[in-house]
PDB file of N, CA and C in Angstrom:
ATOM      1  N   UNK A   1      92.322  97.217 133.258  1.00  0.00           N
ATOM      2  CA  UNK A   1      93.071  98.382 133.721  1.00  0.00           C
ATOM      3  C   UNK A   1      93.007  98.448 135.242  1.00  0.00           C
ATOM      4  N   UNK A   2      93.959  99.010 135.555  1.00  0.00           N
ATOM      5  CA  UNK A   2      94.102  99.131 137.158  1.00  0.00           C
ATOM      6  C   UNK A   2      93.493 100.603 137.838  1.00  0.00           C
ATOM      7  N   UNK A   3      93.622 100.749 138.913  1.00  0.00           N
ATOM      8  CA  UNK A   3      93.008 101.897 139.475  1.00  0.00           C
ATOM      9  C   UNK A   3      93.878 103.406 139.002  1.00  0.00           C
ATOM     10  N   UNK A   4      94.844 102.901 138.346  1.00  0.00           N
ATOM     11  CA  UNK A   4      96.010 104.373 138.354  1.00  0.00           C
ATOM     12  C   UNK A   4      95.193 104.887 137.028  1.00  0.00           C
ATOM     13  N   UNK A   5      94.620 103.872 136.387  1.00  0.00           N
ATOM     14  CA  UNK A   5      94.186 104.409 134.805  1.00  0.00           C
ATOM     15  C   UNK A   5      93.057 105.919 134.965  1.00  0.00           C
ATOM     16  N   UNK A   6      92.918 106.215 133.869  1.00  0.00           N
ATOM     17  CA  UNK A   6      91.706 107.083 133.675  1.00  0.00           C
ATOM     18  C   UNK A   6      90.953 106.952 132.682  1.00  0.00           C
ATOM     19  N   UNK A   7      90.218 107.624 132.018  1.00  0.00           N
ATOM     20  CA  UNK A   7      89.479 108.299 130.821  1.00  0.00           C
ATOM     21  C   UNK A   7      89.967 109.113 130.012  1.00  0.00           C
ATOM     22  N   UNK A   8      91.123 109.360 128.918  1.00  0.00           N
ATOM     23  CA  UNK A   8      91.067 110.785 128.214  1.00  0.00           C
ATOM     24  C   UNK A   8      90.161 110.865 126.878  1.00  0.00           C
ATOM     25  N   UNK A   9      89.985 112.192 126.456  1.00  0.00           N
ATOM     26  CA  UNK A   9      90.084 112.681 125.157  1.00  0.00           C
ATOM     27  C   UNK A   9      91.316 112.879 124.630  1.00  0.00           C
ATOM     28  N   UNK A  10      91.739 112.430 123.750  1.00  0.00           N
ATOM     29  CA  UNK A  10      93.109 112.813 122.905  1.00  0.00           C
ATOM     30  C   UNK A  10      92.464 113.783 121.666  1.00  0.00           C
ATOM     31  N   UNK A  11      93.318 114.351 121.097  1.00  0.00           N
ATOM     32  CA  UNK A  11      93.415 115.064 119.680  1.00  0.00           C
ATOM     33  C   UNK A  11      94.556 115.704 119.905  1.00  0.00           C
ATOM     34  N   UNK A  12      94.858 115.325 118.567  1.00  0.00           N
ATOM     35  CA  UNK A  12      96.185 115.207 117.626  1.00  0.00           C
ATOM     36  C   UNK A  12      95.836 116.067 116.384  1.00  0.00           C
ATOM     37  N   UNK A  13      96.389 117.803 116.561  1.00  0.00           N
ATOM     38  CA  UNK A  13      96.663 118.056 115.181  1.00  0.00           C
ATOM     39  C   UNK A  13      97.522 117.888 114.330  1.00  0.00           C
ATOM     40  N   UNK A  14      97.520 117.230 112.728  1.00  0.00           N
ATOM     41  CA  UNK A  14      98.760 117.061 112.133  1.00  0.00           C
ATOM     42  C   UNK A  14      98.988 117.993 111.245  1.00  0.00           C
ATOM     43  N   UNK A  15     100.344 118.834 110.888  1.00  0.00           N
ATOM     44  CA  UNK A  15     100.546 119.416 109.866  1.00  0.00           C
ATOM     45  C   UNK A  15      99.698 118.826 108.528  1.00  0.00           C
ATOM     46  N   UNK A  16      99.392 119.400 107.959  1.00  0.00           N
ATOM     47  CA  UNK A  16      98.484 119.644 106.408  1.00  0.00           C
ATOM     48  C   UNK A  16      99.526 119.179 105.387  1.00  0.00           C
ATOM     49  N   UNK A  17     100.846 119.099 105.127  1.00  0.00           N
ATOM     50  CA  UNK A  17     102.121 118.820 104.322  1.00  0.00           C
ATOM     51  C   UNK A  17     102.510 117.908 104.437  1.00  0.00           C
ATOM     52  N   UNK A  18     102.135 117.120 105.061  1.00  0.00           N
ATOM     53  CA  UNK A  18     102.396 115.203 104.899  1.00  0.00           C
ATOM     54  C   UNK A  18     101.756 114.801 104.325  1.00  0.00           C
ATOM     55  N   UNK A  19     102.554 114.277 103.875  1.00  0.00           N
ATOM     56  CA  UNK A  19     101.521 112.749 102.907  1.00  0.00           C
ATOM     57  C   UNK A  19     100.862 112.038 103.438  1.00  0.00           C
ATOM     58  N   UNK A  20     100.008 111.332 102.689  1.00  0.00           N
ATOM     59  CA  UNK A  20      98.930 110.565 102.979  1.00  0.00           C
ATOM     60  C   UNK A  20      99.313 109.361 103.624  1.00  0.00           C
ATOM     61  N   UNK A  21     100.754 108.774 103.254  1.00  0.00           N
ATOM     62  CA  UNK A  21     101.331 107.475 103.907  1.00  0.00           C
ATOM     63  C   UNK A  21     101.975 108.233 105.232  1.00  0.00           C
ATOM     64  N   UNK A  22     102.628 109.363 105.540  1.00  0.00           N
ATOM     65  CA  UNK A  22     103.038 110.174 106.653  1.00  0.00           C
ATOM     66  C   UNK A  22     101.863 109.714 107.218  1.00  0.00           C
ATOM     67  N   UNK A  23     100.982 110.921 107.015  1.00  0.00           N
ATOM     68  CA  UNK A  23      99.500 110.655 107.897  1.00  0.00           C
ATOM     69  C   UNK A  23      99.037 109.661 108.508  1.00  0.00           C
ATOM     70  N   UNK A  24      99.094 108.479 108.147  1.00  0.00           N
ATOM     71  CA  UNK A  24      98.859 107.368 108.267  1.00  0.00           C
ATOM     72  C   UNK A  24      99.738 106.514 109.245  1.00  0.00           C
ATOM     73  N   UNK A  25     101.024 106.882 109.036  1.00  0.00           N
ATOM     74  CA  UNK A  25     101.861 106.004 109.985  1.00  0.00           C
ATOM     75  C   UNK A  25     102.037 106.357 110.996  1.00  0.00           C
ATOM     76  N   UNK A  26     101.610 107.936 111.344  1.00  0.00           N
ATOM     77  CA  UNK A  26     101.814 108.789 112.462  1.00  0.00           C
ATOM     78  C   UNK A  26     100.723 108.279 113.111  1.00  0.00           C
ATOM     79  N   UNK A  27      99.590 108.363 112.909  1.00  0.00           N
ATOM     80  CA  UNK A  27      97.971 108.214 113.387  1.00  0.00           C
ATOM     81  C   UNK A  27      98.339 106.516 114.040  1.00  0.00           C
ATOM     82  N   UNK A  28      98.989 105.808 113.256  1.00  0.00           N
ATOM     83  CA  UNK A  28      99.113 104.438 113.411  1.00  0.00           C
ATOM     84  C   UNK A  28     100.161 104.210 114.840  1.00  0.00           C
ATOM     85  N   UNK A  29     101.715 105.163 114.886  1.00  0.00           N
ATOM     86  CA  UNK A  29     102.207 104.962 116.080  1.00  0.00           C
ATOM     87  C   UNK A  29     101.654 105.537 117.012  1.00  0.00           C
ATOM     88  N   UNK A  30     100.934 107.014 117.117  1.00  0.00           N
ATOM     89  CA  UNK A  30     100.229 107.303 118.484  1.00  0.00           C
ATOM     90  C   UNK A  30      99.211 105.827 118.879  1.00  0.00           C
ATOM     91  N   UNK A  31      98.538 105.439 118.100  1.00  0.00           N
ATOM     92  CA  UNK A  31      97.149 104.416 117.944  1.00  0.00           C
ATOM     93  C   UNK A  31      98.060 103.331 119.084  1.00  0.00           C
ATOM     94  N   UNK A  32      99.121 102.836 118.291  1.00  0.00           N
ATOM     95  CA  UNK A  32     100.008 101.732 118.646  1.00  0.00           C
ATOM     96  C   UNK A  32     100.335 102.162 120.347  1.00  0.00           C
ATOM     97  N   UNK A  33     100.995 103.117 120.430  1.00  0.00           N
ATOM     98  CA  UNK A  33     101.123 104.004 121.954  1.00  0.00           C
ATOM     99  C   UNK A  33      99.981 103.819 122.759  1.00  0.00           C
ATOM    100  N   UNK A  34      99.237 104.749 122.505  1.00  0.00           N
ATOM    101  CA  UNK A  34      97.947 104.324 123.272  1.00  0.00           C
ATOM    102  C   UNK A  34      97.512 103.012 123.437  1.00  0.00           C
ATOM    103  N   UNK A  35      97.193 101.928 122.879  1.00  0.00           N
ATOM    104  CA  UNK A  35      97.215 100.488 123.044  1.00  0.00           C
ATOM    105  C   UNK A  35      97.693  99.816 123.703  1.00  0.00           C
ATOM    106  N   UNK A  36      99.208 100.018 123.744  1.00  0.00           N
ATOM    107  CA  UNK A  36     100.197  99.529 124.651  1.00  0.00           C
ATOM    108  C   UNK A  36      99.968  99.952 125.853  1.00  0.00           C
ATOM    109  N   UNK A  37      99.830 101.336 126.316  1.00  0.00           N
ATOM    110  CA  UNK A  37      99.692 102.114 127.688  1.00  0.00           C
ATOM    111  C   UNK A  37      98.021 101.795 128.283  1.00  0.00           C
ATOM    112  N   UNK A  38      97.284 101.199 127.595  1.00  0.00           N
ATOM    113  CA  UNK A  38      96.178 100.838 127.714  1.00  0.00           C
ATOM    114  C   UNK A  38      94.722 100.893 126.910  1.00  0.00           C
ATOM    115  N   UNK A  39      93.869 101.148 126.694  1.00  0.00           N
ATOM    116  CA  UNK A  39      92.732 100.670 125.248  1.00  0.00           C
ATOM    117  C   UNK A  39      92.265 101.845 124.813  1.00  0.00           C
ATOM    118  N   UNK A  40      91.608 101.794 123.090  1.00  0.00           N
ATOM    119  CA  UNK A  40      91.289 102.850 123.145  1.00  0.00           C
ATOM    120  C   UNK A  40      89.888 102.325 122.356  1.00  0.00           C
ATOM    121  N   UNK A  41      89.115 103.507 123.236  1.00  0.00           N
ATOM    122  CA  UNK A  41      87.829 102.396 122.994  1.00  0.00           C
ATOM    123  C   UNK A  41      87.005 103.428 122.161  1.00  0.00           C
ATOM    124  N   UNK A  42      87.320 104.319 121.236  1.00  0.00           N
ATOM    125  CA  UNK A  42      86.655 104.925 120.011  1.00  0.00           C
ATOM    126  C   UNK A  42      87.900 105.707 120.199  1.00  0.00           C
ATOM    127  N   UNK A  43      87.821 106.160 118.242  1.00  0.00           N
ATOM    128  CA  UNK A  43      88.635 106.805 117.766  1.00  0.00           C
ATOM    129  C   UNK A  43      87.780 107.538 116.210  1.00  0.00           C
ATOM    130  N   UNK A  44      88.163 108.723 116.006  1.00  0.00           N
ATOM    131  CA  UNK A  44      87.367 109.701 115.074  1.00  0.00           C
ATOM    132  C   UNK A  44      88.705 110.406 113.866  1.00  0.00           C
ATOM    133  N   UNK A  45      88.204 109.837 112.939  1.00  0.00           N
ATOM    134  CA  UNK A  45      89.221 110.643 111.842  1.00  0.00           C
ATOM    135  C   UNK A  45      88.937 112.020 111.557  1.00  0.00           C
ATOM    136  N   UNK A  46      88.850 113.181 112.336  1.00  0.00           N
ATOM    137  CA  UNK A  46      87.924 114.115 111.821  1.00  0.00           C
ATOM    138  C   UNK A  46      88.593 115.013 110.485  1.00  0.00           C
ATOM    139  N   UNK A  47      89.737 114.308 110.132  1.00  0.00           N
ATOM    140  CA  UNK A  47      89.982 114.877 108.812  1.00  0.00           C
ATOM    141  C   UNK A  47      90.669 116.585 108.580  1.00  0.00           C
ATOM    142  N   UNK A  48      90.516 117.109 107.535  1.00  0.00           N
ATOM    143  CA  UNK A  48      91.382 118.303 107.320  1.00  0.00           C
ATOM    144  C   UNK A  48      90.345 119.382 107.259  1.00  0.00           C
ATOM    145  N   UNK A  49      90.478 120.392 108.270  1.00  0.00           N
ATOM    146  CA  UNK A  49      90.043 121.278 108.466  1.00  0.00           C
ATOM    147  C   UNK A  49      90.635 122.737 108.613  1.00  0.00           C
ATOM    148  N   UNK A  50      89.870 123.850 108.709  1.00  0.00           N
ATOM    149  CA  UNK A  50      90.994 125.125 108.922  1.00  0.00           C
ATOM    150  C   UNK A  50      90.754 125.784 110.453  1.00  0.00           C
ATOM    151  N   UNK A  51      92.055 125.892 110.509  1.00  0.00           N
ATOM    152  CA  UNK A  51      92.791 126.020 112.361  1.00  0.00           C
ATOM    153  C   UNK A  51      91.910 127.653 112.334  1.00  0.00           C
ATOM    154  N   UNK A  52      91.930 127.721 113.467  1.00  0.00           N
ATOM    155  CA  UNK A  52      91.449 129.135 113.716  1.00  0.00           C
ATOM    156  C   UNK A  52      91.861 130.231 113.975  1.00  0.00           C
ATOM    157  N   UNK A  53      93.687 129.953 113.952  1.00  0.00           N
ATOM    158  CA  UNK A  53      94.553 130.409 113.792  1.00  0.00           C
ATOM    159  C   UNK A  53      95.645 130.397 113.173  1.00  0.00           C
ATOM    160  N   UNK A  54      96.765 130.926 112.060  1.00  0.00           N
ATOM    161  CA  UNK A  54      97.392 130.126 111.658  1.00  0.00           C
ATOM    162  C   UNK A  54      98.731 129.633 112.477  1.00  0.00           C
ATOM    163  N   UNK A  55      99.367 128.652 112.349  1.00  0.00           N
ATOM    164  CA  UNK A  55     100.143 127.465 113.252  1.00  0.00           C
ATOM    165  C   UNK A  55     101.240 127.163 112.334  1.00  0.00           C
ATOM    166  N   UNK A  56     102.638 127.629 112.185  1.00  0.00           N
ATOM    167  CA  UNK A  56     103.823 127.452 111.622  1.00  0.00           C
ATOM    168  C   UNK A  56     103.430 128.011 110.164  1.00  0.00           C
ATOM    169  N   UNK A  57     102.597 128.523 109.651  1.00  0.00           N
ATOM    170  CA  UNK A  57     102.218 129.164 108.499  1.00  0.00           C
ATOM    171  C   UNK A  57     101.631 128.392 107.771  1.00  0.00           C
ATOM    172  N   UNK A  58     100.591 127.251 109.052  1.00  0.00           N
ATOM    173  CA  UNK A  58      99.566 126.876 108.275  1.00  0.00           C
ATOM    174  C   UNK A  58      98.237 127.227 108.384  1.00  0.00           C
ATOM    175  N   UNK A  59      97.565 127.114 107.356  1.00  0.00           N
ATOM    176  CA  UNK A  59      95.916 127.400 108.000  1.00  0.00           C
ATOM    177  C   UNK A  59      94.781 125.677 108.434  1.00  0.00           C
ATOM    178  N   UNK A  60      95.291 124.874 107.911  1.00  0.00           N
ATOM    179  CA  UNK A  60      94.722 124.032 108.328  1.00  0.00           C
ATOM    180  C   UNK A  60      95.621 123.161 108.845  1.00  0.00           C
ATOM    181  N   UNK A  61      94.589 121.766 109.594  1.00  0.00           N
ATOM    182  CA  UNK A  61      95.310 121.035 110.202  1.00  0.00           C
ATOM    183  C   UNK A  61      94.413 119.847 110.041  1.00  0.00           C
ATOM    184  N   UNK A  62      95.035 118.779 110.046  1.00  0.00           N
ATOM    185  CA  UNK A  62      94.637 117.652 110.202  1.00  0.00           C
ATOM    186  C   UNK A  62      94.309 116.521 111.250  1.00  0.00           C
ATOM    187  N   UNK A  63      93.008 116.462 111.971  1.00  0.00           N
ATOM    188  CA  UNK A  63      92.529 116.366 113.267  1.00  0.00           C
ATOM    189  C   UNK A  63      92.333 114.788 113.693  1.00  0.00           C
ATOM    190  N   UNK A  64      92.626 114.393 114.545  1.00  0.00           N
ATOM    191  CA  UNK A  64      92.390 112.844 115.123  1.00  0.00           C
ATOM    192  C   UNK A  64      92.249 112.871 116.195  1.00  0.00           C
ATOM    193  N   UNK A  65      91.237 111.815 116.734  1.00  0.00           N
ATOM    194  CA  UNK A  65      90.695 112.280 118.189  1.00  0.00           C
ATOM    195  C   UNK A  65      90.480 110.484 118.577  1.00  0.00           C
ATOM    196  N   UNK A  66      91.138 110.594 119.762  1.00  0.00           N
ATOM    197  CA  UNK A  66      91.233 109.542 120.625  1.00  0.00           C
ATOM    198  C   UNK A  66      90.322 109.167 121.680  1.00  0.00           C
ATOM    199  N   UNK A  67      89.222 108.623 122.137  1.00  0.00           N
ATOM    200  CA  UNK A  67      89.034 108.304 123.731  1.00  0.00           C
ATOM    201  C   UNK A  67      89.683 107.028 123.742  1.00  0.00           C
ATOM    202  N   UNK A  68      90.463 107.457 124.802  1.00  0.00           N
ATOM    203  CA  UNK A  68      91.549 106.217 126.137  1.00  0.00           C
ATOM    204  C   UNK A  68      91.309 105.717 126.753  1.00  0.00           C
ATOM    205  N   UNK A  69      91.591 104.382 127.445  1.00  0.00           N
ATOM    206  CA  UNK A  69      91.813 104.537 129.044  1.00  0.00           C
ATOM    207  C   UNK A  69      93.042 103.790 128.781  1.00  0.00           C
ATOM    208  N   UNK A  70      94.047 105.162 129.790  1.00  0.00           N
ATOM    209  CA  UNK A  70      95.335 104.406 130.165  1.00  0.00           C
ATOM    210  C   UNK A  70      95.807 104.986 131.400  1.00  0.00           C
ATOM    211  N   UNK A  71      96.751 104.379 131.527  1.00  0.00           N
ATOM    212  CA  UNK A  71      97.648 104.981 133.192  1.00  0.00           C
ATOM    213  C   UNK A  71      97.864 106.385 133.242  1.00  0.00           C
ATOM    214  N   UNK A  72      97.524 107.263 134.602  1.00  0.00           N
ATOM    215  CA  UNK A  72      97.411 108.232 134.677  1.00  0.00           C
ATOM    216  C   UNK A  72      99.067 108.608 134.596  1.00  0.00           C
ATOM    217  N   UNK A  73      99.973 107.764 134.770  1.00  0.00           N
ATOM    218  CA  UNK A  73     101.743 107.849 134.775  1.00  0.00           C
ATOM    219  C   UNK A  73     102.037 108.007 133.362  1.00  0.00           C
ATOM    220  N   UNK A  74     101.345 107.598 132.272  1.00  0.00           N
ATOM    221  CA  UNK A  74     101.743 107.131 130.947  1.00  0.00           C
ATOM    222  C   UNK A  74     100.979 108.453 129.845  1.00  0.00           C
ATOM    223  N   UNK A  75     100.020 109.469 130.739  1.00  0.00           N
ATOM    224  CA  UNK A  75     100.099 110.887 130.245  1.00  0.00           C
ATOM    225  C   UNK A  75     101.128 111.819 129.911  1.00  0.00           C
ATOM    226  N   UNK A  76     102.560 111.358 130.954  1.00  0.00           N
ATOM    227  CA  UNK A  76     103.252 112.311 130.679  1.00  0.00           C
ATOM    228  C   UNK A  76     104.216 111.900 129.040  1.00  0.00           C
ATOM    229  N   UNK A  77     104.276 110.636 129.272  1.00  0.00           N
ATOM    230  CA  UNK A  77     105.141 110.061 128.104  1.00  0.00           C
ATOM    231  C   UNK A  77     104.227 110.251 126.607  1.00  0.00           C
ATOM    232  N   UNK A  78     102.820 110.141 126.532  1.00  0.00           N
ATOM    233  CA  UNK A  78     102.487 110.973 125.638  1.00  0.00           C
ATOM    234  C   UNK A  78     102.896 112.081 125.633  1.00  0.00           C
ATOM    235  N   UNK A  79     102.717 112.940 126.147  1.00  0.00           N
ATOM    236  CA  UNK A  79     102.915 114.564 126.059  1.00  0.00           C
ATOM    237  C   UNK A  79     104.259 114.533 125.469  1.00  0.00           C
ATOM    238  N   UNK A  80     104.874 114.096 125.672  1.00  0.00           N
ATOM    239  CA  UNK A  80     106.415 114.225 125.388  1.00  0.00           C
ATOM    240  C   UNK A  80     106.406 113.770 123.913  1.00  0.00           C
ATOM    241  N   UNK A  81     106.126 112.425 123.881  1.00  0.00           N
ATOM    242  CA  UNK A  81     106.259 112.365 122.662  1.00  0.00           C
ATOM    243  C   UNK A  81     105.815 113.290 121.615  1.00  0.00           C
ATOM    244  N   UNK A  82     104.695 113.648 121.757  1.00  0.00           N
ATOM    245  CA  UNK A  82     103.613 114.748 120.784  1.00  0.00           C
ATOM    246  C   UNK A  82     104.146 115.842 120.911  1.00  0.00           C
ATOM    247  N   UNK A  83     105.550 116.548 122.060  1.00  0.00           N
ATOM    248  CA  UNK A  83     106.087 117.221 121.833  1.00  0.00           C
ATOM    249  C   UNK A  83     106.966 117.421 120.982  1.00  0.00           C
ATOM    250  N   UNK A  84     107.792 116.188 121.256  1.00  0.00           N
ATOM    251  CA  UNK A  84     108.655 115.965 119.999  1.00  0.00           C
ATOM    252  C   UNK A  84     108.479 115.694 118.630  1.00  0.00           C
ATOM    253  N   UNK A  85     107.058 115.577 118.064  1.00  0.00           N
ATOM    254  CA  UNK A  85     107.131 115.434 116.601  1.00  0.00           C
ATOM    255  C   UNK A  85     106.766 116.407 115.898  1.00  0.00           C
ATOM    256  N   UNK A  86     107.465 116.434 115.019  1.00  0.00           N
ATOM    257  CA  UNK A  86     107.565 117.760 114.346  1.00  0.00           C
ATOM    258  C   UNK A  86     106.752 118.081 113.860  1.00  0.00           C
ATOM    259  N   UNK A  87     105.710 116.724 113.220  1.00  0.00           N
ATOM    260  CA  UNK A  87     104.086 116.864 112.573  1.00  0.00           C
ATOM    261  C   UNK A  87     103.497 117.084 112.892  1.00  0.00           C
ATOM    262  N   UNK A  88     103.568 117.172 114.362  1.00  0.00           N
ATOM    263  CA  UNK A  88     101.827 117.478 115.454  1.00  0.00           C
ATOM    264  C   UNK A  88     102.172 118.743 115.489  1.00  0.00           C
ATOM    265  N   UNK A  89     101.008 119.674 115.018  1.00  0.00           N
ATOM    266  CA  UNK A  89     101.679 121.402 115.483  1.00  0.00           C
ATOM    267  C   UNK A  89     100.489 121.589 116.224  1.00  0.00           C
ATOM    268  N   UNK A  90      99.544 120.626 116.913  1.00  0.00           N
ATOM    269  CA  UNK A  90      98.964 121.300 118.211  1.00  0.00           C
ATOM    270  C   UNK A  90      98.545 119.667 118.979  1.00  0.00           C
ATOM    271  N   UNK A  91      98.216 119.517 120.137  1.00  0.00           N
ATOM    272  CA  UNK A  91      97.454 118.580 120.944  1.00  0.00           C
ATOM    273  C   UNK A  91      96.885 119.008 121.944  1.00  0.00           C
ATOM    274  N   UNK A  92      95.647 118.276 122.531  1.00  0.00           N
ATOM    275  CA  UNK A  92      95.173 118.164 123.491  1.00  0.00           C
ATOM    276  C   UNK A  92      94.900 116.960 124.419  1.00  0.00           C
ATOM    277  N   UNK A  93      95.228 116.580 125.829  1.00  0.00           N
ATOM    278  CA  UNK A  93      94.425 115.790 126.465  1.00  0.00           C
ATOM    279  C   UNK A  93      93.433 116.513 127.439  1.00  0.00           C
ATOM    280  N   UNK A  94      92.776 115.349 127.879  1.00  0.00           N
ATOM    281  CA  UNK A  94      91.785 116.129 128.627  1.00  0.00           C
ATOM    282  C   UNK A  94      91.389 114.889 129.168  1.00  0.00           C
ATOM    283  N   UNK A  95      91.594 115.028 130.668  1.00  0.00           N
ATOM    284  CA  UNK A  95      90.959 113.839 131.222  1.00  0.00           C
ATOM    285  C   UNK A  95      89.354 113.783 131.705  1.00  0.00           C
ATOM    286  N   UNK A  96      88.692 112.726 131.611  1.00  0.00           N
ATOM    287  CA  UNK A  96      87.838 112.988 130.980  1.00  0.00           C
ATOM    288  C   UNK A  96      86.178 112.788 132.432  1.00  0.00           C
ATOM    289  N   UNK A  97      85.840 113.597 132.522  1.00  0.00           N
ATOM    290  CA  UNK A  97      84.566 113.175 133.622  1.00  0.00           C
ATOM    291  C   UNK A  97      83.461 112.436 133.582  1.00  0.00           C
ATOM    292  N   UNK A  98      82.647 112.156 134.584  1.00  0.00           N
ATOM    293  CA  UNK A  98      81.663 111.070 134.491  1.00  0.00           C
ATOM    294  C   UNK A  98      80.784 111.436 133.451  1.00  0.00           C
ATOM    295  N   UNK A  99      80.530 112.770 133.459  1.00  0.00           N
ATOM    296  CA  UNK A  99      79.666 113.525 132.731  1.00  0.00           C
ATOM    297  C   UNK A  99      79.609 113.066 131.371  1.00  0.00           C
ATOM    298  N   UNK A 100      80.596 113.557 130.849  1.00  0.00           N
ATOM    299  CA  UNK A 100      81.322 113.648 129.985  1.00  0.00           C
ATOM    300  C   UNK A 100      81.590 112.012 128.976  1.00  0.00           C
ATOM    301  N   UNK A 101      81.172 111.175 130.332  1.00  0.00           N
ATOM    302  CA  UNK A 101      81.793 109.821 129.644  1.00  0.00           C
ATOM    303  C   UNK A 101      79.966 109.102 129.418  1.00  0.00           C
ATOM    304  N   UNK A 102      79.267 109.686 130.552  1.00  0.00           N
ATOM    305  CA  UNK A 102      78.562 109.117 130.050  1.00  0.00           C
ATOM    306  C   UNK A 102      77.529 109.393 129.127  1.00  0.00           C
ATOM    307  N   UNK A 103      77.651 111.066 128.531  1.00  0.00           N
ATOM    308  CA  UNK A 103      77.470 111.193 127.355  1.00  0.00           C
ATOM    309  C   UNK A 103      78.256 110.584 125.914  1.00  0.00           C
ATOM    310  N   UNK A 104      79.508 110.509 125.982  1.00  0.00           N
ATOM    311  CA  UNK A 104      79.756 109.501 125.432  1.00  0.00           C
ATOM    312  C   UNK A 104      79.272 108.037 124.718  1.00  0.00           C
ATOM    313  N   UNK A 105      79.447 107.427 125.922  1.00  0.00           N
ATOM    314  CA  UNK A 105      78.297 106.124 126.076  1.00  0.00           C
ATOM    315  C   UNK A 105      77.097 106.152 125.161  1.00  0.00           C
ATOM    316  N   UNK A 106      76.454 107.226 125.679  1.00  0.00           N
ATOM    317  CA  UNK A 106      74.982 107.226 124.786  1.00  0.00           C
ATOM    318  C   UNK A 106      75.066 107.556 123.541  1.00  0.00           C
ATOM    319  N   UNK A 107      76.317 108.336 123.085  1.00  0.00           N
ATOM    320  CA  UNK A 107      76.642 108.945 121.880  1.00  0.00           C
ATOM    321  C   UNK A 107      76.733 107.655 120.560  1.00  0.00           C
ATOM    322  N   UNK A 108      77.781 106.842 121.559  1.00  0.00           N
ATOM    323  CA  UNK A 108      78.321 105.598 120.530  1.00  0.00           C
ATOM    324  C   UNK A 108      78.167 104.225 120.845  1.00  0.00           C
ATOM    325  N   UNK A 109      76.842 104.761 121.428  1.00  0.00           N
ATOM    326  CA  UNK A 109      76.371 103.326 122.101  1.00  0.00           C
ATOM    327  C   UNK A 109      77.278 102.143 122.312  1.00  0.00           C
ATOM    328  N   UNK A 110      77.715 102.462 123.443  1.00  0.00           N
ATOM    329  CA  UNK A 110      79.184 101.782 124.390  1.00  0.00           C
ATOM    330  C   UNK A 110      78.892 101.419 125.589  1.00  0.00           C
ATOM    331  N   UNK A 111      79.409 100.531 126.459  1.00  0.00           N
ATOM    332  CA  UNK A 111      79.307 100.601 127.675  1.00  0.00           C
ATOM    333  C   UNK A 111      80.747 100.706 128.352  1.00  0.00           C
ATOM    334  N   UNK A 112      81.157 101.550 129.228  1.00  0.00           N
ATOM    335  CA  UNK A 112      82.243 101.565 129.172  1.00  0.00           C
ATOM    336  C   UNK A 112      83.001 100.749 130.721  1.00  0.00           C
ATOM    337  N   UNK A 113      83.674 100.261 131.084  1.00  0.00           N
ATOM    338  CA  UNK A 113      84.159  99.539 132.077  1.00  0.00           C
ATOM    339  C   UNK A 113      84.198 100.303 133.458  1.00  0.00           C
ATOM    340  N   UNK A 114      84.182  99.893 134.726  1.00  0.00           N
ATOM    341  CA  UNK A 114      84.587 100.805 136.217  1.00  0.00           C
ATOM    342  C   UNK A 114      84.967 101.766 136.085  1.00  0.00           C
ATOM    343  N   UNK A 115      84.387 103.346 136.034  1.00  0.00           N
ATOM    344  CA  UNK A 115      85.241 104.269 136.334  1.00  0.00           C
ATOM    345  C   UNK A 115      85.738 105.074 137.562  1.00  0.00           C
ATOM    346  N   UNK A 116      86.862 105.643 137.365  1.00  0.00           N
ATOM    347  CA  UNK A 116      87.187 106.094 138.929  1.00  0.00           C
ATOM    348  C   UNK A 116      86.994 107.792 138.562  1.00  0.00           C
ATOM    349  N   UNK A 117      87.004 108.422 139.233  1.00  0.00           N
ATOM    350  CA  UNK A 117      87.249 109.790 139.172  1.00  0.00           C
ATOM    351  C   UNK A 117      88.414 110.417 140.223  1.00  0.00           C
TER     352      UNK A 117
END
């Protein structure tokens, strides 16, 4: 990766009303996205849980969580996309600090490559 890259956290809530092959292919093109725009060096299925609010008249949601590193230019074209799908009814990025990463690290016993801040 080059110097433009960063660190994120991703999560991806998915509507609860997809199918299991939905679920799957969605999780699979963000996965595919991120890859392309640069690596993703852990990823967490955290599965179906209940939102803490309800979200299009659901109570739960179905959670996937990303750490990245990709181009700080190639944030916005996520966002967009995750705007546009009709399945994600919430996201977050969060770019991500030293702090932060190198708790990480110790978490999932990783070492992770040059970071910039």
């Amino acid at each position: 990766m080059d110097l433009k890259s960063a660190y994120y956290e991703t999560l991806i809530v998915i509507s609860p009303t997809v199918s299991e092959e939905e679920k799957t292919k969605i999780i699979s093109s963000y996965e595919k996205f991120l890859r392309r725009e640069g690596r993703i060096f852990y990823k967490i299925n955290w599965g179906k849980h209940k939102l803490a609010y309800i979200i299009n008249k659901n109570r739960f949601g179905i959670y996937q969580i990303f750490y990245c590193q990709i181009l700080k230019s190639s944030v916005k074209n996520l966002e967009k996309k995750l705007n546009q799908d009709e399945n994600v009814i919430r996201f977050l990025i969060i770019k991500m600090k030293n702090k932060a990463l190198n708790y990480l690290e110790s978490k999932i016993n990783i070492t992770l490559i040059k970071r910039n801040e």
